[in-house]
N, C-alpha and C. Protein backbone atom coordinates (compact mmCIF):
# COMPACT_ATOMS: atom_id res chain seq x y z
N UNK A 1 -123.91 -15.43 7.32
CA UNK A 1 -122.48 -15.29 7.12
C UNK A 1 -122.07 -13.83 7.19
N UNK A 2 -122.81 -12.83 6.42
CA UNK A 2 -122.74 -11.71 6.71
C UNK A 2 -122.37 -10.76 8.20
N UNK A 3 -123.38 -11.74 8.54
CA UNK A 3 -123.20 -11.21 10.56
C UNK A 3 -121.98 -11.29 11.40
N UNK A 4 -121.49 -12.94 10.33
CA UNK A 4 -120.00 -13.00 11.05
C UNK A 4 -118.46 -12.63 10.87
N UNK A 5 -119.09 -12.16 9.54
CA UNK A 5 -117.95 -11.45 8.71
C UNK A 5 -117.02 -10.43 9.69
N UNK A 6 -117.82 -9.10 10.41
CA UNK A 6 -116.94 -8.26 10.93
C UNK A 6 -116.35 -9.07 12.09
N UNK A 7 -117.29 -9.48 12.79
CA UNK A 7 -116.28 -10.58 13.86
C UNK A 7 -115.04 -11.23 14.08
N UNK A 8 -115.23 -11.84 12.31
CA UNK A 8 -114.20 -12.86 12.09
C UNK A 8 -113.09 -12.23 12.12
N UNK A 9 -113.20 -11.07 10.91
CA UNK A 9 -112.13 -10.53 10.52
C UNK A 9 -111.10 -10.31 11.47
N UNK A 10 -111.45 -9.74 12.54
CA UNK A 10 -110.31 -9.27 13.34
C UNK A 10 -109.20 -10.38 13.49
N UNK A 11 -109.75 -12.28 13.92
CA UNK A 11 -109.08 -13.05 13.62
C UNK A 11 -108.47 -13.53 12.46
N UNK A 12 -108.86 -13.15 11.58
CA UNK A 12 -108.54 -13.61 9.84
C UNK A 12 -109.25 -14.91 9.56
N UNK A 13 -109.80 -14.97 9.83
CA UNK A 13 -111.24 -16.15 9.49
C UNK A 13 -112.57 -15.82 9.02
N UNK A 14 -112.38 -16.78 7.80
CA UNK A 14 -113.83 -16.73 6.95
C UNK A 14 -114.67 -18.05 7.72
N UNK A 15 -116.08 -17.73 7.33
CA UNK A 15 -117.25 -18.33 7.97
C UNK A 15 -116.90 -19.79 8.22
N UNK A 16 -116.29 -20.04 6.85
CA UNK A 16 -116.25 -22.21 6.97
C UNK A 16 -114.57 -22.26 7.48
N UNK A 17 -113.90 -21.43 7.67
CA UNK A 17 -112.78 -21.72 8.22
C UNK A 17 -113.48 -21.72 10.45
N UNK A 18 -113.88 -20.62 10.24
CA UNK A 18 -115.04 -20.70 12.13
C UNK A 18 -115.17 -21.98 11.91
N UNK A 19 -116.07 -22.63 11.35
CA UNK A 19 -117.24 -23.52 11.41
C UNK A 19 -116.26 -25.11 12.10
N UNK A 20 -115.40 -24.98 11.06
CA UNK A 20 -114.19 -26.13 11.38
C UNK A 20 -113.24 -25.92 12.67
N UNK A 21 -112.88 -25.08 13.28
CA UNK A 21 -112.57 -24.56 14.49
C UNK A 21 -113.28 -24.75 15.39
N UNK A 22 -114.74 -24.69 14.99
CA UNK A 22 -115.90 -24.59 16.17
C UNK A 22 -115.95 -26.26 16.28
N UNK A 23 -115.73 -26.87 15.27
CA UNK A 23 -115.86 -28.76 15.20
C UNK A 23 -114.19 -28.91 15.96
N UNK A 24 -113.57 -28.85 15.68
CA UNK A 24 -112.24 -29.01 16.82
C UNK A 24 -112.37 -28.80 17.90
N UNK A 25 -112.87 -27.33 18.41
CA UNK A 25 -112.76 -27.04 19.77
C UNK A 25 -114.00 -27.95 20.72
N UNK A 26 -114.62 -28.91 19.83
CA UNK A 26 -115.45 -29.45 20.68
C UNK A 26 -115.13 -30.99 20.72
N UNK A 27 -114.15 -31.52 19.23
CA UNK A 27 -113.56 -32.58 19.46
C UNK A 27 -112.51 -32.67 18.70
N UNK A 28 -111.32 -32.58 19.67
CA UNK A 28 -109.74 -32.09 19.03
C UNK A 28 -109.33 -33.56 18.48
N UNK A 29 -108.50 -33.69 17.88
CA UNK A 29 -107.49 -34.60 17.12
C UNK A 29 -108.41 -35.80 16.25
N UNK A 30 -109.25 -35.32 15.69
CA UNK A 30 -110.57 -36.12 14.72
C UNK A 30 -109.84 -36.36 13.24
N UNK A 31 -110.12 -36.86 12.64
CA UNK A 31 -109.87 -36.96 11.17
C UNK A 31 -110.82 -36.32 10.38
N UNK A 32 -110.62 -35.91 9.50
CA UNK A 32 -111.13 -35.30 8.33
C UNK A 32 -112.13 -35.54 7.87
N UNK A 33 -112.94 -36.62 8.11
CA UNK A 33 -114.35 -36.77 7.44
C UNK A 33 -114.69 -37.01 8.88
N UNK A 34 -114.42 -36.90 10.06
CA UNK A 34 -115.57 -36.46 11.18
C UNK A 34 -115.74 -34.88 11.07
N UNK A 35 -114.75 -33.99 11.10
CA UNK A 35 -114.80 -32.68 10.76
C UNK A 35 -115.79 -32.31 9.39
N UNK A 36 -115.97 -33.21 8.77
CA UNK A 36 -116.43 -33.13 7.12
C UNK A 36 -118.21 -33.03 7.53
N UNK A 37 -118.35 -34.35 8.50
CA UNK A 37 -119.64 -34.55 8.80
C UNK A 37 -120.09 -33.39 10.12
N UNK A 38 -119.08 -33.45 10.71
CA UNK A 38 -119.52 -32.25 11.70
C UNK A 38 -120.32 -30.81 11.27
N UNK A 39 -119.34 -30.26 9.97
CA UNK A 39 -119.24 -29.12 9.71
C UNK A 39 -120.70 -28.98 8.37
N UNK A 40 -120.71 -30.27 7.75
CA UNK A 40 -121.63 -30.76 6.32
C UNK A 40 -120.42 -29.76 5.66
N UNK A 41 -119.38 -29.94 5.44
CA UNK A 41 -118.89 -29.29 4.37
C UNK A 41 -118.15 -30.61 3.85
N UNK A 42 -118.26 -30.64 2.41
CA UNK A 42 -117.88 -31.87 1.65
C UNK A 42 -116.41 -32.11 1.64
N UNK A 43 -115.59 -32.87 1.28
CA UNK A 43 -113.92 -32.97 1.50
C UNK A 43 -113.24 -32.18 0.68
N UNK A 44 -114.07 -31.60 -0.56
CA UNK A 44 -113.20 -30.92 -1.81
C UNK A 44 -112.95 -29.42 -1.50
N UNK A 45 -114.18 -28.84 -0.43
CA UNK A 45 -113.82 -27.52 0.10
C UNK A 45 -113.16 -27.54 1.17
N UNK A 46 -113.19 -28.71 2.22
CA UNK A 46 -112.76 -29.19 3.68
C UNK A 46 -111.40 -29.04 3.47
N UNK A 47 -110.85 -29.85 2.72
CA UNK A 47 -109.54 -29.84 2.68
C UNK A 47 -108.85 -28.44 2.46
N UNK A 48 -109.08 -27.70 1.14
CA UNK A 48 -108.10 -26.06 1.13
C UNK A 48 -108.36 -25.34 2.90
N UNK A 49 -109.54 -25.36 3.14
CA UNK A 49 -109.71 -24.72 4.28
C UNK A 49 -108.62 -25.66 5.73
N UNK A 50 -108.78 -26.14 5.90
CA UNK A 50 -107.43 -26.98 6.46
C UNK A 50 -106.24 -26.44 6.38
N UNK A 51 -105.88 -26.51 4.87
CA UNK A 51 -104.74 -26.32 4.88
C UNK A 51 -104.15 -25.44 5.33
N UNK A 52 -105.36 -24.13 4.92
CA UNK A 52 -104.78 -22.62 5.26
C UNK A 52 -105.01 -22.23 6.78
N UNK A 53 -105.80 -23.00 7.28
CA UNK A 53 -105.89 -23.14 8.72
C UNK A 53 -104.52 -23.72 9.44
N UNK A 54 -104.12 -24.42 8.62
CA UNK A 54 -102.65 -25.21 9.43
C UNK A 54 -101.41 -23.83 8.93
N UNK A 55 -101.57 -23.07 7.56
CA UNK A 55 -100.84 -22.36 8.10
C UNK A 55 -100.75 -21.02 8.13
N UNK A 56 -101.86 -20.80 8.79
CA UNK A 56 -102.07 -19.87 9.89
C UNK A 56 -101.59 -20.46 11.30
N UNK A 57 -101.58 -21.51 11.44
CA UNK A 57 -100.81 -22.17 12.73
C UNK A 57 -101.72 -21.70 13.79
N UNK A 58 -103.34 -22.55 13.09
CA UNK A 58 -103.93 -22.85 14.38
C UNK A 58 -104.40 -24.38 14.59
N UNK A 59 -103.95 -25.53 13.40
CA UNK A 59 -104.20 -26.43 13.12
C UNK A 59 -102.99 -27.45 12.82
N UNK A 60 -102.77 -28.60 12.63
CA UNK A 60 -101.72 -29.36 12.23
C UNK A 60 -102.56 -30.75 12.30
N UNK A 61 -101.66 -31.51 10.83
CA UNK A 61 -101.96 -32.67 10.34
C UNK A 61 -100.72 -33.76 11.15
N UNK A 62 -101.15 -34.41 11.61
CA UNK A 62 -100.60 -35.55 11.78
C UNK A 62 -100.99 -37.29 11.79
N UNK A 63 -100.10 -37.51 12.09
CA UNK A 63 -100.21 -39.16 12.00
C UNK A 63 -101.07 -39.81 12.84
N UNK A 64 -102.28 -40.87 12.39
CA UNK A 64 -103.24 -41.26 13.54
C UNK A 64 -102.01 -42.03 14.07
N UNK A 65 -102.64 -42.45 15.62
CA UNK A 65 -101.23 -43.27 16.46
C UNK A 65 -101.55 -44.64 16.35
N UNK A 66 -102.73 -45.05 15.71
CA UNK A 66 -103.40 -46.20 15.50
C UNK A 66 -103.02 -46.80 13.99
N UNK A 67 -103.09 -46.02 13.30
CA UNK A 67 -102.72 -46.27 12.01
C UNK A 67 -102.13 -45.09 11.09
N UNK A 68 -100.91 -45.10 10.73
CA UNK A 68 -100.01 -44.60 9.98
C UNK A 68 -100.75 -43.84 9.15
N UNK A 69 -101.25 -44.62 8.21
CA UNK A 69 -101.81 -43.81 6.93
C UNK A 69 -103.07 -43.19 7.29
N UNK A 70 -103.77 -43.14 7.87
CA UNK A 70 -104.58 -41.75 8.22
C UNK A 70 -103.75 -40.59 8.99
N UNK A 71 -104.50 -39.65 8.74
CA UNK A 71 -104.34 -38.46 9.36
C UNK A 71 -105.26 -37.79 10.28
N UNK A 72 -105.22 -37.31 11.62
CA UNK A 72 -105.87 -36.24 12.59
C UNK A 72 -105.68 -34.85 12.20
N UNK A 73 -106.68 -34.49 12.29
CA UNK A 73 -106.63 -32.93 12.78
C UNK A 73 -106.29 -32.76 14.02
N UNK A 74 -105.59 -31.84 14.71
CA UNK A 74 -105.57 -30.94 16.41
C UNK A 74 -104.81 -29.97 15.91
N UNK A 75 -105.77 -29.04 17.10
CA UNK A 75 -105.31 -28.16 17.61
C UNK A 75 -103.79 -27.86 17.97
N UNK A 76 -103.21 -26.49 17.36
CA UNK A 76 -102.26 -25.70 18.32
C UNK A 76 -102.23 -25.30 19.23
N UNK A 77 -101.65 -24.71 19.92
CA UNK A 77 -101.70 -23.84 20.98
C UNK A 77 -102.47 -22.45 20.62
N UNK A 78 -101.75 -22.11 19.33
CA UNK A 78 -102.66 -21.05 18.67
C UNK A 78 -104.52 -21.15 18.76
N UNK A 79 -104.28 -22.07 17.83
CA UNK A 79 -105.66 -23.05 17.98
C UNK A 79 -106.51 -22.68 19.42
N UNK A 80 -106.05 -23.05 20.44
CA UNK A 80 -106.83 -23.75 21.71
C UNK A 80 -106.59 -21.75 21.76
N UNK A 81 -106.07 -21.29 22.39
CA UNK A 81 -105.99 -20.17 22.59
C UNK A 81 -106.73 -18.81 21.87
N UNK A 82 -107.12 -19.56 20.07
CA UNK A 82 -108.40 -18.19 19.74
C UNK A 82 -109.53 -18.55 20.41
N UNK A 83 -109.71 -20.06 20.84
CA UNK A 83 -111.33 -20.71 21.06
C UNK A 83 -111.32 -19.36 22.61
N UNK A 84 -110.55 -18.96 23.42
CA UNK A 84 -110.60 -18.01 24.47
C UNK A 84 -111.57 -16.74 23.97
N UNK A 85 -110.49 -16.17 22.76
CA UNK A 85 -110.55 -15.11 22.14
C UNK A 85 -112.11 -15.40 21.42
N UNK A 86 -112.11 -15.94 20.59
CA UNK A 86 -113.35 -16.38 19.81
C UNK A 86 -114.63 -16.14 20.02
């Protein structure tokens, strides 16, 4: 984590905020416990990191199109555009 620290910074991302970015940019609009299992980070840390990821506005919660009451993760434009930078 150390290693990725100066890296990150320039984007404003800590290690498990990467880690969840790095699980999007390989499969966008997932729900929350595929990201959970992707990343092994449990839902109680998964979630704050989310949030502050959505607003930083590289992330957004929405409605599955299948069923209402779940929610997807995807990508912004922001989003798709650090995975360049990254």
């Amino acid at each position: 984590m150390r290693a990725y620290r100066p890296l990150l910074e320039q984007y404003e991302l800590t290690y498990p905020q990467y880690l969840v970015m790095q699980s999007l940019w390989l499969q966008d609009r997932v729900s929350l416990t595929l990201v959970s299992q992707s990343t092994r980070l449990d839902m109680g840390t998964l979630t704050p990191i989310v949030k502050r990821l959505e607003t930083k506005g590289f992330l957004k919660r929405l409605a599955d199109e299948t069923d209402e009451r779940k929610k997807v993760i995807a990508l912004t434009d922001a989003g798709h555009s650090l995975k360049l930078e990254a």
